[in-house]
C-alpha atoms as a PDB file:
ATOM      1  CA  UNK A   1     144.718  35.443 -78.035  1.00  0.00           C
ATOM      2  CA  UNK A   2     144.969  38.905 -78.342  1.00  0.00           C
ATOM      3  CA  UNK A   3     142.477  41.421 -79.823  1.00  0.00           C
ATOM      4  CA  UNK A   4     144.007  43.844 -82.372  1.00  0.00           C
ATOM      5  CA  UNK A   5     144.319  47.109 -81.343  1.00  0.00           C
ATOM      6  CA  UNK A   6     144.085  49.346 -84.749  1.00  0.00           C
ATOM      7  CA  UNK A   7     145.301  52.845 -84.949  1.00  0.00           C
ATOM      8  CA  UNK A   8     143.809  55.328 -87.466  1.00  0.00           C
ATOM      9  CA  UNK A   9     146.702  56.079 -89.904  1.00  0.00           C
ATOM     10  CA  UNK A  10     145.377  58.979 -91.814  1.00  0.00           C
ATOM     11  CA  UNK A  11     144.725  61.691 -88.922  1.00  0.00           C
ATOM     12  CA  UNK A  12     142.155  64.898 -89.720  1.00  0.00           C
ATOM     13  CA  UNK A  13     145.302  66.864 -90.014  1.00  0.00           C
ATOM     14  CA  UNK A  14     146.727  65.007 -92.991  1.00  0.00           C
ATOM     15  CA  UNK A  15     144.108  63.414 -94.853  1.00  0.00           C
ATOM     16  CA  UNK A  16     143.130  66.342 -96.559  1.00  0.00           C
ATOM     17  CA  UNK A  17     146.285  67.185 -98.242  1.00  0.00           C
ATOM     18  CA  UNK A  18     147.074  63.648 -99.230  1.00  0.00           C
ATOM     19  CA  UNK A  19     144.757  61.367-101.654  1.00  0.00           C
ATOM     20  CA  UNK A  20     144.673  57.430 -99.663  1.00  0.00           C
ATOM     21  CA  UNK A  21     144.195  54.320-101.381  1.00  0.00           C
ATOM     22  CA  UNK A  22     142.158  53.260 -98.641  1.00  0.00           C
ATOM     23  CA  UNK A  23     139.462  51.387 -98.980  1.00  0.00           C
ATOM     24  CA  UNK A  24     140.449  49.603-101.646  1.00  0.00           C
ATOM     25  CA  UNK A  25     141.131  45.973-102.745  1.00  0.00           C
ATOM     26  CA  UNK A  26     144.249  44.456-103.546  1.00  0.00           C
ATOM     27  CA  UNK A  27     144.144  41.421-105.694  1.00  0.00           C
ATOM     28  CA  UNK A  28     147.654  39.759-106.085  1.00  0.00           C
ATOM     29  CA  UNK A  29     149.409  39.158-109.273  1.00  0.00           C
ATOM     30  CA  UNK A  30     150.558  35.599-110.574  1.00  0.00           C
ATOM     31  CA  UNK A  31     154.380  36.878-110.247  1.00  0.00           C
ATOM     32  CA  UNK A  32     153.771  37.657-106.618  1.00  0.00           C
ATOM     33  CA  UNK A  33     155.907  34.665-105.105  1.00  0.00           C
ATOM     34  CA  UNK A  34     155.549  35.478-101.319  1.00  0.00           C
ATOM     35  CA  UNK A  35     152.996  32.199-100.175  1.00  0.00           C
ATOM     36  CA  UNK A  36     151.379  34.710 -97.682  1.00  0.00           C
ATOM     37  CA  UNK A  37     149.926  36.753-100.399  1.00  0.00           C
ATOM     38  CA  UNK A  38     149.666  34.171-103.330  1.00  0.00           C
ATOM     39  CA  UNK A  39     146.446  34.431-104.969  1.00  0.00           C
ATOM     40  CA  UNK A  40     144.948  36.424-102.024  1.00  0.00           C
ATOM     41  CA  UNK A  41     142.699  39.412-102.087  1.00  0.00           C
ATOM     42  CA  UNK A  42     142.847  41.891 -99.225  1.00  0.00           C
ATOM     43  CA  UNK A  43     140.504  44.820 -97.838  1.00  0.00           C
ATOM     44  CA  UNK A  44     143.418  47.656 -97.465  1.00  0.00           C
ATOM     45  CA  UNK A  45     141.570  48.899 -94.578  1.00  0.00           C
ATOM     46  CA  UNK A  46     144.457  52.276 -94.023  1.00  0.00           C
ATOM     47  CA  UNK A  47     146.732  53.536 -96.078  1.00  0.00           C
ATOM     48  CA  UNK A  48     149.190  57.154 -95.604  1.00  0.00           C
ATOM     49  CA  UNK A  49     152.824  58.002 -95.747  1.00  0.00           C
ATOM     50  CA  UNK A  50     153.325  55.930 -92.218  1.00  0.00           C
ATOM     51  CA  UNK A  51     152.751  52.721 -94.046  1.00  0.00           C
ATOM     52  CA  UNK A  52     149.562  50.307 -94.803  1.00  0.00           C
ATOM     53  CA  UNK A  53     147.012  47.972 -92.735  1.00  0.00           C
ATOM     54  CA  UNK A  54     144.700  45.437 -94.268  1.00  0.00           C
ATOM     55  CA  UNK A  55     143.040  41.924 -93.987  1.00  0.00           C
ATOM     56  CA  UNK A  56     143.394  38.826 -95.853  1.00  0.00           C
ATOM     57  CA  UNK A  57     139.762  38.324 -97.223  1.00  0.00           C
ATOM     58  CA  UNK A  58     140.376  34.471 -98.476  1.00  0.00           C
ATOM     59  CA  UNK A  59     142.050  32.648 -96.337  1.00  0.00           C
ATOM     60  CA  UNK A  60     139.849  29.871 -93.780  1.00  0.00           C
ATOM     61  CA  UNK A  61     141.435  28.091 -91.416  1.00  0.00           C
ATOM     62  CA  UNK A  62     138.443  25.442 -91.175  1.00  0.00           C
ATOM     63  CA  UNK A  63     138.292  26.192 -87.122  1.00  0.00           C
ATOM     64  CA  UNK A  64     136.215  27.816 -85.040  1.00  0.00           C
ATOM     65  CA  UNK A  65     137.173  30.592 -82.871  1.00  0.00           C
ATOM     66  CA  UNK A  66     135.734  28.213 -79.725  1.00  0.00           C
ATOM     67  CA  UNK A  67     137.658  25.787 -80.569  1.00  0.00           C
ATOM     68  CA  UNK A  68     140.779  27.499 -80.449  1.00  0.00           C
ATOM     69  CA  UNK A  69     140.527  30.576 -77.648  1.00  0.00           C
ATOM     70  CA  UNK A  70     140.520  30.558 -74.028  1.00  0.00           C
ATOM     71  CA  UNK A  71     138.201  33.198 -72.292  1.00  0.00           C
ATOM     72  CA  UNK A  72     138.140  32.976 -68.534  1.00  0.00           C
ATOM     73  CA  UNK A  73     135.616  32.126 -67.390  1.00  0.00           C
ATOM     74  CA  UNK A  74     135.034  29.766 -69.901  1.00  0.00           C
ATOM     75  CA  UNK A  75     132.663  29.785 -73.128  1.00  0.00           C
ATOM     76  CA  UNK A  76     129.534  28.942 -72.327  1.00  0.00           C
ATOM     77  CA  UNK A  77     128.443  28.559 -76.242  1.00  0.00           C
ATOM     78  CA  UNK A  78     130.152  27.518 -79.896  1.00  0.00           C
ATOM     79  CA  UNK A  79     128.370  29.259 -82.600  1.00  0.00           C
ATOM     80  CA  UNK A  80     130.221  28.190 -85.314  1.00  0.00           C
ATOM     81  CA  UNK A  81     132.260  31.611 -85.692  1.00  0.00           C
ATOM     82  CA  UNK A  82     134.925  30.837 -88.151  1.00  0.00           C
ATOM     83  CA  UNK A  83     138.553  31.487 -87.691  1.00  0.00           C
ATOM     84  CA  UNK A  84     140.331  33.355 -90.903  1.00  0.00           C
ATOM     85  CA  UNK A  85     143.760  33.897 -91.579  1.00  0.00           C
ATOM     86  CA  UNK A  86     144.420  37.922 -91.676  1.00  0.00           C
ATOM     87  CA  UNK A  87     148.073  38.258 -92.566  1.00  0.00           C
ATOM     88  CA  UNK A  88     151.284  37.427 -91.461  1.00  0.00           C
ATOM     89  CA  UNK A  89     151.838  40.115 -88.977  1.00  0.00           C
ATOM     90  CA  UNK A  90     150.837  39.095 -85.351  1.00  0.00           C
ATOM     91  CA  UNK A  91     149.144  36.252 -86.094  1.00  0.00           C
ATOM     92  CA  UNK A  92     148.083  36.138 -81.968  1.00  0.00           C
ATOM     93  CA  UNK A  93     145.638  38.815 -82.470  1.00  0.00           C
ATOM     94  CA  UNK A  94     142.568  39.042 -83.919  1.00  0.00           C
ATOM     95  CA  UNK A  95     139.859  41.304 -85.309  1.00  0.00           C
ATOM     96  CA  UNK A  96     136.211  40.543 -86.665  1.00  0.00           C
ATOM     97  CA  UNK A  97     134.831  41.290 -89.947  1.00  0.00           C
ATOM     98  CA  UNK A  98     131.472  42.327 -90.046  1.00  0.00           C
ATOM     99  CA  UNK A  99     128.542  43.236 -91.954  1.00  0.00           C
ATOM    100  CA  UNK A 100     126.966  45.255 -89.865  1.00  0.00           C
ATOM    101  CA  UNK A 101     127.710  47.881 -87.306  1.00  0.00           C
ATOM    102  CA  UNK A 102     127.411  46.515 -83.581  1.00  0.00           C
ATOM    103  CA  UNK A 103     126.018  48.441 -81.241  1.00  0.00           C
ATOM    104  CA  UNK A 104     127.297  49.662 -78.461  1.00  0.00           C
ATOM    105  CA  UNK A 105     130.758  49.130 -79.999  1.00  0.00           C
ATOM    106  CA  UNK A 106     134.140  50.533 -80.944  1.00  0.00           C
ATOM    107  CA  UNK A 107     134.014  49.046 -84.766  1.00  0.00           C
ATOM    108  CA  UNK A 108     134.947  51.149 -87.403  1.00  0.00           C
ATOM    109  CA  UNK A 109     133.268  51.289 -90.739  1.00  0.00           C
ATOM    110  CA  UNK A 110     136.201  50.675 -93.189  1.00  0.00           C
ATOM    111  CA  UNK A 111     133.734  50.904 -96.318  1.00  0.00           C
ATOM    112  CA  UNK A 112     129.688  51.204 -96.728  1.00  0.00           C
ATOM    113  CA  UNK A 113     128.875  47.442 -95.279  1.00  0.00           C
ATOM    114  CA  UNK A 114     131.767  46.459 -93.685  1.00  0.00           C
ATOM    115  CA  UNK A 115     132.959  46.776 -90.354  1.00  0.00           C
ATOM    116  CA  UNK A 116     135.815  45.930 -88.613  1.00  0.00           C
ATOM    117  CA  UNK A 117     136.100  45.079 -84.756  1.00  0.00           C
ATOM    118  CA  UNK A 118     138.829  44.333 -82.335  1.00  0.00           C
ATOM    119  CA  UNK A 119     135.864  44.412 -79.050  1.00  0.00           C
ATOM    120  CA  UNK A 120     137.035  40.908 -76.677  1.00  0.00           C
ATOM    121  CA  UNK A 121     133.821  41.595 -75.324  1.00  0.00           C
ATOM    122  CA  UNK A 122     131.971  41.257 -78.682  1.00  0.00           C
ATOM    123  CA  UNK A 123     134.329  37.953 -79.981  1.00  0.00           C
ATOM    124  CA  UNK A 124     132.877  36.820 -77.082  1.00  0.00           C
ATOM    125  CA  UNK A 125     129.149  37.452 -77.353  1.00  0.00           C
ATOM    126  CA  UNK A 126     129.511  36.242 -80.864  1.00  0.00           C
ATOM    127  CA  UNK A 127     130.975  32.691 -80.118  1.00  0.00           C
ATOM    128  CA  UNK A 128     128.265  32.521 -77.256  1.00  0.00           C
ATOM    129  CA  UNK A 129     125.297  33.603 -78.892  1.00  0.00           C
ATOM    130  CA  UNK A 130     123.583  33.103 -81.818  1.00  0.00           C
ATOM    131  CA  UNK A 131     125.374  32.859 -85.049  1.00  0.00           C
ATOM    132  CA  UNK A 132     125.673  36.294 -87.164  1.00  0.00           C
ATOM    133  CA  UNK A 133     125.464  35.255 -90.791  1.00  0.00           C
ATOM    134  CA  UNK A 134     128.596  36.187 -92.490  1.00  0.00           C
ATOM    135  CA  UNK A 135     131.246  37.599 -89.241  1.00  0.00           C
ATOM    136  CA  UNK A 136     134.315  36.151 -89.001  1.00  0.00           C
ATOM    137  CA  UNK A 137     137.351  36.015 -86.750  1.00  0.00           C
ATOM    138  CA  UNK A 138     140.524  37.076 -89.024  1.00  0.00           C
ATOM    139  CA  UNK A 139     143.597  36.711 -86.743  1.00  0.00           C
ATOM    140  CA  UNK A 140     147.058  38.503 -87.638  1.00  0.00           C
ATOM    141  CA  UNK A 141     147.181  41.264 -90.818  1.00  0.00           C
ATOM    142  CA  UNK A 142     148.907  42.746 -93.878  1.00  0.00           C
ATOM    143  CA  UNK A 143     151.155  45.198 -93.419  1.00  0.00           C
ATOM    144  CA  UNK A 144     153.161  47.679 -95.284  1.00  0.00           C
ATOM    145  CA  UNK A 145     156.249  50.175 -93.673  1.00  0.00           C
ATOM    146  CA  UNK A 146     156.241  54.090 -95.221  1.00  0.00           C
ATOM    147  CA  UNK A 147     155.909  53.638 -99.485  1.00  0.00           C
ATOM    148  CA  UNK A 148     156.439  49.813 -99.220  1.00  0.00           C
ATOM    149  CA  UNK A 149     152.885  49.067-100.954  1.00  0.00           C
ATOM    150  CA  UNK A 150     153.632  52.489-103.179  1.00  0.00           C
ATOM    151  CA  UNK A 151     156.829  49.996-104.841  1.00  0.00           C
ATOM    152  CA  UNK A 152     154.673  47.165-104.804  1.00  0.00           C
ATOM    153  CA  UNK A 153     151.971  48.591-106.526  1.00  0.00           C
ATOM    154  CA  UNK A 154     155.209  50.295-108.869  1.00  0.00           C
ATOM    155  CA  UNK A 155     156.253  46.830-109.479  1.00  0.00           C
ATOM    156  CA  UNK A 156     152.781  45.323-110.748  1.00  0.00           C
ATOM    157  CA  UNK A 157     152.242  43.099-107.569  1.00  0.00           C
ATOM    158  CA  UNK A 158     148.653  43.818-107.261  1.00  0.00           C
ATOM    159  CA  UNK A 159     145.691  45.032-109.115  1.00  0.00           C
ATOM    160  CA  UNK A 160     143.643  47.730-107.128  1.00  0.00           C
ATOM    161  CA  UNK A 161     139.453  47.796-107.062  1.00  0.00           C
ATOM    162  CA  UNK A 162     137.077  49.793-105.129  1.00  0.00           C
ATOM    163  CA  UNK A 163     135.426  47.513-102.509  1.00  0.00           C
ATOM    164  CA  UNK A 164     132.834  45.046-102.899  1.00  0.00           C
ATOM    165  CA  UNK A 165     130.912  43.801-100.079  1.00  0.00           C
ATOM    166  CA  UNK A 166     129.573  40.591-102.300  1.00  0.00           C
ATOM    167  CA  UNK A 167     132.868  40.268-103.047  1.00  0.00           C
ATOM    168  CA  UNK A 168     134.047  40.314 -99.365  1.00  0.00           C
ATOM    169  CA  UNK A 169     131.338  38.822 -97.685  1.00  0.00           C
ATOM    170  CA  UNK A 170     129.411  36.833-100.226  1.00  0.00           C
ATOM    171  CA  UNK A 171     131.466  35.115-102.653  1.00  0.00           C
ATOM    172  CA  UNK A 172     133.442  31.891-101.851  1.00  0.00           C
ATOM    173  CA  UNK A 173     136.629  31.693-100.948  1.00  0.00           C
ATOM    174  CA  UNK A 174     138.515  29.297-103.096  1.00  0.00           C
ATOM    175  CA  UNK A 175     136.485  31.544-105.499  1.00  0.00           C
ATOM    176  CA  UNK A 176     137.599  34.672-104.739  1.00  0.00           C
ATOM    177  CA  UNK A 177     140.618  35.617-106.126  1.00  0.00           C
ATOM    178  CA  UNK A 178     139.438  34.860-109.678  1.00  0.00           C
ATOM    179  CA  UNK A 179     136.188  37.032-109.114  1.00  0.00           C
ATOM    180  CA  UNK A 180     137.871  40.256-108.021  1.00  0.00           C
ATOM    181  CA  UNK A 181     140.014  39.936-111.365  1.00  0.00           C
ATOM    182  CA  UNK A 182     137.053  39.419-113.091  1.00  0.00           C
ATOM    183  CA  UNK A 183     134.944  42.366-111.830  1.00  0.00           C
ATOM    184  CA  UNK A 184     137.563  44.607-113.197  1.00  0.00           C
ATOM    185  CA  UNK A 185     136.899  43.066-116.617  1.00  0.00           C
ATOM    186  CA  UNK A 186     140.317  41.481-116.902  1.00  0.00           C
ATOM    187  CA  UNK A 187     140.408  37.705-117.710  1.00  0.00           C
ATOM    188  CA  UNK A 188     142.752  35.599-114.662  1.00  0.00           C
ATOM    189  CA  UNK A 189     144.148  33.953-117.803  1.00  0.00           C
ATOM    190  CA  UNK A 190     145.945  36.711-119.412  1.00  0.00           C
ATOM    191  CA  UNK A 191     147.487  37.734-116.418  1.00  0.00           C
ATOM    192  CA  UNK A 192     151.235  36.286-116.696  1.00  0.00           C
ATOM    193  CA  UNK A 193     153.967  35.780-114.319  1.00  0.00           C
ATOM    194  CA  UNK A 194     155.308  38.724-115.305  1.00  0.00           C
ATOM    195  CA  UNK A 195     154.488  42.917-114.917  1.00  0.00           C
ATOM    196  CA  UNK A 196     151.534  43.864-115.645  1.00  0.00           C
ATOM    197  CA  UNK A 197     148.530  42.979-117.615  1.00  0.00           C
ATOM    198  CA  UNK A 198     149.508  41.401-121.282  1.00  0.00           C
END
């Protein structure tokens, strides 16, 4: 496995002069046919006019990182740290969600509550030690070339929310989808395969 290696999008130079979706959530829309996306909700974690980053928020694998990754030496320790499918893009690499800021560490805080990680050195330390209520190992991403989300967004593929960390971190998975739609009072059930909101 390799350990995702982020790059800031949005530099000091350019943020300023250009509003950024990010962070934000993207909820997919019932007409969104791609089975990578469908029914997913995803923390857009960058967003500028290079393109688009973010993680797949619902999407367990049912394994555990020890179970699945070689360190050398060897683990020592299975915590329990779940494995979470990310995205479709590099699925070998891997980065951890968490609620809380680690110290001594080179995680970034992509919205008040919720950090993301791509430290081998802390994956390991967390599938050693003690479990940390609520991190998780999300391997591969989202990702979006220069104005591909812009059309996508254009084309009524996804609904767009300010984070939640309850949302992200607290609220089941096979319940997820249908909760972000609901916190931005829309009922799942009068959203049609089709554009938009009817």
């Amino acid at each position: 496995m390799q350990v995702l290696s982020y790059h800031r999008i949005v530099t000091d130079d350019d943020a300023a002069d250009r509003p950024t979706l990010a962070p934000a959530m993207l909820v997919s829309m019932p007409q969104l046919a791609d089975p990578n996306f469908r029914h997913t909700v995803i923390l857009l974690c960058e967003y500028s006019a290079d393109g688009a980053w973010g993680l797949v928020l619902n999407r367990p694998t049912g394994k555990t990182a020890a179970s699945v990754i070689e360190f050398t030496p060897p683990l020592e320790g299975d915590s329990g740290l779940e494995i979470w499918t990310g995205g479709p893009v590099e699925t070998q690499r891997g980065a951890l969600l968490l609620p809380e800021e680690p110290l001594g560490d080179d995680a970034f805080e992509v919205s008040p509550g919720i950090f993301v990680s791509s430290s081998a050195e802390l994956l390991r330390k967390l599938i050693e030690g003690p479990p940390v209520e609520k991190a998780r190992l999300l391997m591969g991403y989202a990702g979006w070339d220069a104005k591909q989300l812009d059309r996508e967004l254009t084309e009524s593929s996804w609904l767009i929310s300010d984070v939640a960390a309850e949302i992200v971190f607290d609220t089941n998975p096979a319940e997820m989808w249908e909760a972000a739609i609901r916190r931005l009072g829309v009922d799942p059930a009068a959203l049609h395969a089709s554009s938009g909101i009817h």
